[in-house]
C-alpha atoms as a PDB file:
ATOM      1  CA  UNK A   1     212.974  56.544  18.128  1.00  0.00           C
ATOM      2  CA  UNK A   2     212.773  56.824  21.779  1.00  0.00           C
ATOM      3  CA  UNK A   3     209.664  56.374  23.439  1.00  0.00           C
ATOM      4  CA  UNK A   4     209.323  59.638  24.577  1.00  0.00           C
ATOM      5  CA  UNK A   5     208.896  61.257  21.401  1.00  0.00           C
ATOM      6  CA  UNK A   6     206.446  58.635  20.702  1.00  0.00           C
ATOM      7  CA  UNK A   7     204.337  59.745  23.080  1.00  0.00           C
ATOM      8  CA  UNK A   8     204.939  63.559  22.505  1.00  0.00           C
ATOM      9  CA  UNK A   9     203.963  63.395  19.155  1.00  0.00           C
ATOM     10  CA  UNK A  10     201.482  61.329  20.043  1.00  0.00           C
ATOM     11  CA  UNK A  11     199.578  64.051  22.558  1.00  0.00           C
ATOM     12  CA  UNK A  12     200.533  66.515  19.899  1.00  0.00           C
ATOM     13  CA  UNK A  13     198.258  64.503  16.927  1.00  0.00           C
ATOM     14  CA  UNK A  14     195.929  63.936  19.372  1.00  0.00           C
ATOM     15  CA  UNK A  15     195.148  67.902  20.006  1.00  0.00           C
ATOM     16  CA  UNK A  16     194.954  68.414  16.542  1.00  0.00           C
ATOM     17  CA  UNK A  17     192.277  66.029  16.184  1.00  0.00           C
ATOM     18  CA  UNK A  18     190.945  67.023  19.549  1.00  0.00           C
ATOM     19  CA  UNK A  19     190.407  71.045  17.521  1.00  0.00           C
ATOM     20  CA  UNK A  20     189.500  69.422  14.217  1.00  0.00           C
ATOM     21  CA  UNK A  21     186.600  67.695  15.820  1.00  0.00           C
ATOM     22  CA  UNK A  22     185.592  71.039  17.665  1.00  0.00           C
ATOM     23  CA  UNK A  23     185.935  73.090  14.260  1.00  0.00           C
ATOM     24  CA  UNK A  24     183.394  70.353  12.660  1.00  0.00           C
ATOM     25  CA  UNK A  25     181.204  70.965  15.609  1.00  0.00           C
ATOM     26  CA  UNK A  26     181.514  74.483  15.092  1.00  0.00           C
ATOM     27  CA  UNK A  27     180.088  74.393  11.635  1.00  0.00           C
ATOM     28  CA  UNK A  28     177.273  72.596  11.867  1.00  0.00           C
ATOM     29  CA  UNK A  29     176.381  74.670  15.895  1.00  0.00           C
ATOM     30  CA  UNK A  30     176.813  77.853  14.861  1.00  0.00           C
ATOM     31  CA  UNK A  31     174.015  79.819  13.565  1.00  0.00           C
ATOM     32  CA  UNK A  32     175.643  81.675  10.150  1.00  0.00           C
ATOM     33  CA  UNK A  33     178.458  81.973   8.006  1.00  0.00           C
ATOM     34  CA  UNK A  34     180.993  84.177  10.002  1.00  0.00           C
ATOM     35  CA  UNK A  35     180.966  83.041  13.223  1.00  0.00           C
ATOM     36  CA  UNK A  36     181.160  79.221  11.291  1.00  0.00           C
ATOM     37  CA  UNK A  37     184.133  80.269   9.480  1.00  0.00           C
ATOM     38  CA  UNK A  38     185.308  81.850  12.540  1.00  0.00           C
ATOM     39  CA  UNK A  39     185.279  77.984  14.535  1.00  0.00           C
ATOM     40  CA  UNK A  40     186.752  76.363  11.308  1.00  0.00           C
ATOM     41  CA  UNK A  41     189.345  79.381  11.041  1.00  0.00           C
ATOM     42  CA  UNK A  42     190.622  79.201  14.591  1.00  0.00           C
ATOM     43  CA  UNK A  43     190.210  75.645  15.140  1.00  0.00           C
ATOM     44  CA  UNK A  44     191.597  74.126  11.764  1.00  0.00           C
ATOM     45  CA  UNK A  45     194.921  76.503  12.119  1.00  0.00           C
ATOM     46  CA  UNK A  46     196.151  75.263  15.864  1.00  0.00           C
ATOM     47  CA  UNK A  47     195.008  71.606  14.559  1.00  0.00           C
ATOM     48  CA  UNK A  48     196.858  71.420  11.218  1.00  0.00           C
ATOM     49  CA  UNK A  49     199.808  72.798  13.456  1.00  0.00           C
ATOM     50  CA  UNK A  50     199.408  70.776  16.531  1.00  0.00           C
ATOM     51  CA  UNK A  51     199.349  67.512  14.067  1.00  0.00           C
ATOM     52  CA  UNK A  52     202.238  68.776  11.935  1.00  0.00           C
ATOM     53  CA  UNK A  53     204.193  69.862  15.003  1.00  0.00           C
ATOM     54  CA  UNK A  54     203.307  65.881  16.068  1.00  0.00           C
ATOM     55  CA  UNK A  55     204.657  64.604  12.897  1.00  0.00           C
ATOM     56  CA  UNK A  56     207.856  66.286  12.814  1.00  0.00           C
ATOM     57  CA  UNK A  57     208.706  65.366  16.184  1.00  0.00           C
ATOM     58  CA  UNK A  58     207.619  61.258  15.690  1.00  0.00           C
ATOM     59  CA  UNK A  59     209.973  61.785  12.293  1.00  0.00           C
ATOM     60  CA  UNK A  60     213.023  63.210  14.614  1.00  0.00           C
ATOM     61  CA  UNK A  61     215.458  64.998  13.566  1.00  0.00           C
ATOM     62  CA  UNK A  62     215.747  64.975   9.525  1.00  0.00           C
ATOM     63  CA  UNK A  63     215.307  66.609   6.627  1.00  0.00           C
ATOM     64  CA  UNK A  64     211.701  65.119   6.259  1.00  0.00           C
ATOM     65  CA  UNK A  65     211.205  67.063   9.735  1.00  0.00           C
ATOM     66  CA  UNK A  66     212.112  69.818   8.325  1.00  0.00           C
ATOM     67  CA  UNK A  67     210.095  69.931   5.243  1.00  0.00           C
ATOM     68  CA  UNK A  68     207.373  69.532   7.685  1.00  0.00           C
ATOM     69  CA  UNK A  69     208.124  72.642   9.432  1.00  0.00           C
ATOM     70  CA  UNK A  70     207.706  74.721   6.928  1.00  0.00           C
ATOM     71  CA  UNK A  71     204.804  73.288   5.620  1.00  0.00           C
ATOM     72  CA  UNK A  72     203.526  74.226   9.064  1.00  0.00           C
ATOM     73  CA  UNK A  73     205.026  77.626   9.270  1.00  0.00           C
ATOM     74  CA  UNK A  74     202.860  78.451   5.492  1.00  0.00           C
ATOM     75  CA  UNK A  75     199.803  76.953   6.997  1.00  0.00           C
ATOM     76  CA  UNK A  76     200.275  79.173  10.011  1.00  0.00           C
ATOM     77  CA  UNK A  77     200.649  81.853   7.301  1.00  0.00           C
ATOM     78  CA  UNK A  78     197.764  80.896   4.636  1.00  0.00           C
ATOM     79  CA  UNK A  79     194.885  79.843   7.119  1.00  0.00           C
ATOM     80  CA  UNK A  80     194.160  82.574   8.615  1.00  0.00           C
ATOM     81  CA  UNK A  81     194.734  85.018   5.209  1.00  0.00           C
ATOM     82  CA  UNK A  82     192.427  82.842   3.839  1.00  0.00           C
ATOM     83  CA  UNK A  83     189.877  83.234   6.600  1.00  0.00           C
ATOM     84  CA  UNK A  84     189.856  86.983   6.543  1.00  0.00           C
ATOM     85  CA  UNK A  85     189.694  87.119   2.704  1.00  0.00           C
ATOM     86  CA  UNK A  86     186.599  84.747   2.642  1.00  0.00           C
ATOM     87  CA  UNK A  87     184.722  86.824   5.340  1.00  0.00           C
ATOM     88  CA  UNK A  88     185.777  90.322   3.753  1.00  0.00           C
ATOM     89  CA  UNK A  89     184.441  88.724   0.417  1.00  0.00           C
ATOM     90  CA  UNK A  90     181.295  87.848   1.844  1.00  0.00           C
ATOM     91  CA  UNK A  91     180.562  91.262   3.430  1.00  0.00           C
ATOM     92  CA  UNK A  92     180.947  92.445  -0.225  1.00  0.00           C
ATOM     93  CA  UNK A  93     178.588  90.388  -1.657  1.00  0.00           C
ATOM     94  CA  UNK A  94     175.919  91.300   1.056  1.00  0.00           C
ATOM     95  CA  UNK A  95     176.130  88.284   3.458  1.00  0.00           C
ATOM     96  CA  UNK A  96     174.577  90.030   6.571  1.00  0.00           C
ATOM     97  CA  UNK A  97     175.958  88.651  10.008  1.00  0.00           C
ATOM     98  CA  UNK A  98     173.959  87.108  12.472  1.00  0.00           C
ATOM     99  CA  UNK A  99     172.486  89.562  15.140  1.00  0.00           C
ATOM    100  CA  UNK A 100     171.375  88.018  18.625  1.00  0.00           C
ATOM    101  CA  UNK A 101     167.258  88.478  19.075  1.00  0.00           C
ATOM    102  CA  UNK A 102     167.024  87.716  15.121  1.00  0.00           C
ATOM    103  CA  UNK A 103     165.311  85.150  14.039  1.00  0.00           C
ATOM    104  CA  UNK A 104     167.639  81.823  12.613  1.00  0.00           C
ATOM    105  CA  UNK A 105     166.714  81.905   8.756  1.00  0.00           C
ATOM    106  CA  UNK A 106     167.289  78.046   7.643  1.00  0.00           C
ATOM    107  CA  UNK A 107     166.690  78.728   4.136  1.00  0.00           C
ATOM    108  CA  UNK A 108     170.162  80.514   4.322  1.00  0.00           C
ATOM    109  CA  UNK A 109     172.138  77.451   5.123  1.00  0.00           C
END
């Protein structure tokens, strides 16, 4: 393992948590569901991937690598499916997005 891809991977992890910890600030900022799952959508996808992305390269080139890939490929895939099935479900059942001018509604949360 050369040193080099030590510290690529290393910047690489240290996105992904970098966009985790923005996601989690996200939820607990924003003022209602959507634009919550919005900052969890966005910003969990490009972390899981930054940090898998990180992994593979610290494991070099092997079949373990590669595994991870294409765990990061599905997640790539799945997140954001996910995302726009849980905010197309929620319109259904009647969850009413936040306006600007409204007033914030804590007894929603």
């Amino acid at each position: 393992m050369t040193s080099a891809a030590v510290i690529l991977s290393t910047i690489f992890i240290l996105g992904g948590i970098f966009f985790f910890t923005t996601a989690t600030i996200g939820i607990l900022r924003f003022p209602d569901f959507f634009t919550r799952l919005h900052a969890t959508g966005k910003g969990d996808t490009l972390a899981v991937l930054l940090c898998l992305i990180g992994l593979a390269i610290y494991e070099g080139f092997s079949l373990t690598a590669l595994k991870i890939v294409f765990i990061a490929v599905f997640m790539a895939l799945a997140q954001p499916t996910a995302t726009h099935a849980i905010s197309k479900a929620a319109l259904r059942v009647g969850v009413q997005p936040w306006m600007k001018g409204e007033k914030e509604n804590d007894s929603s949360i």
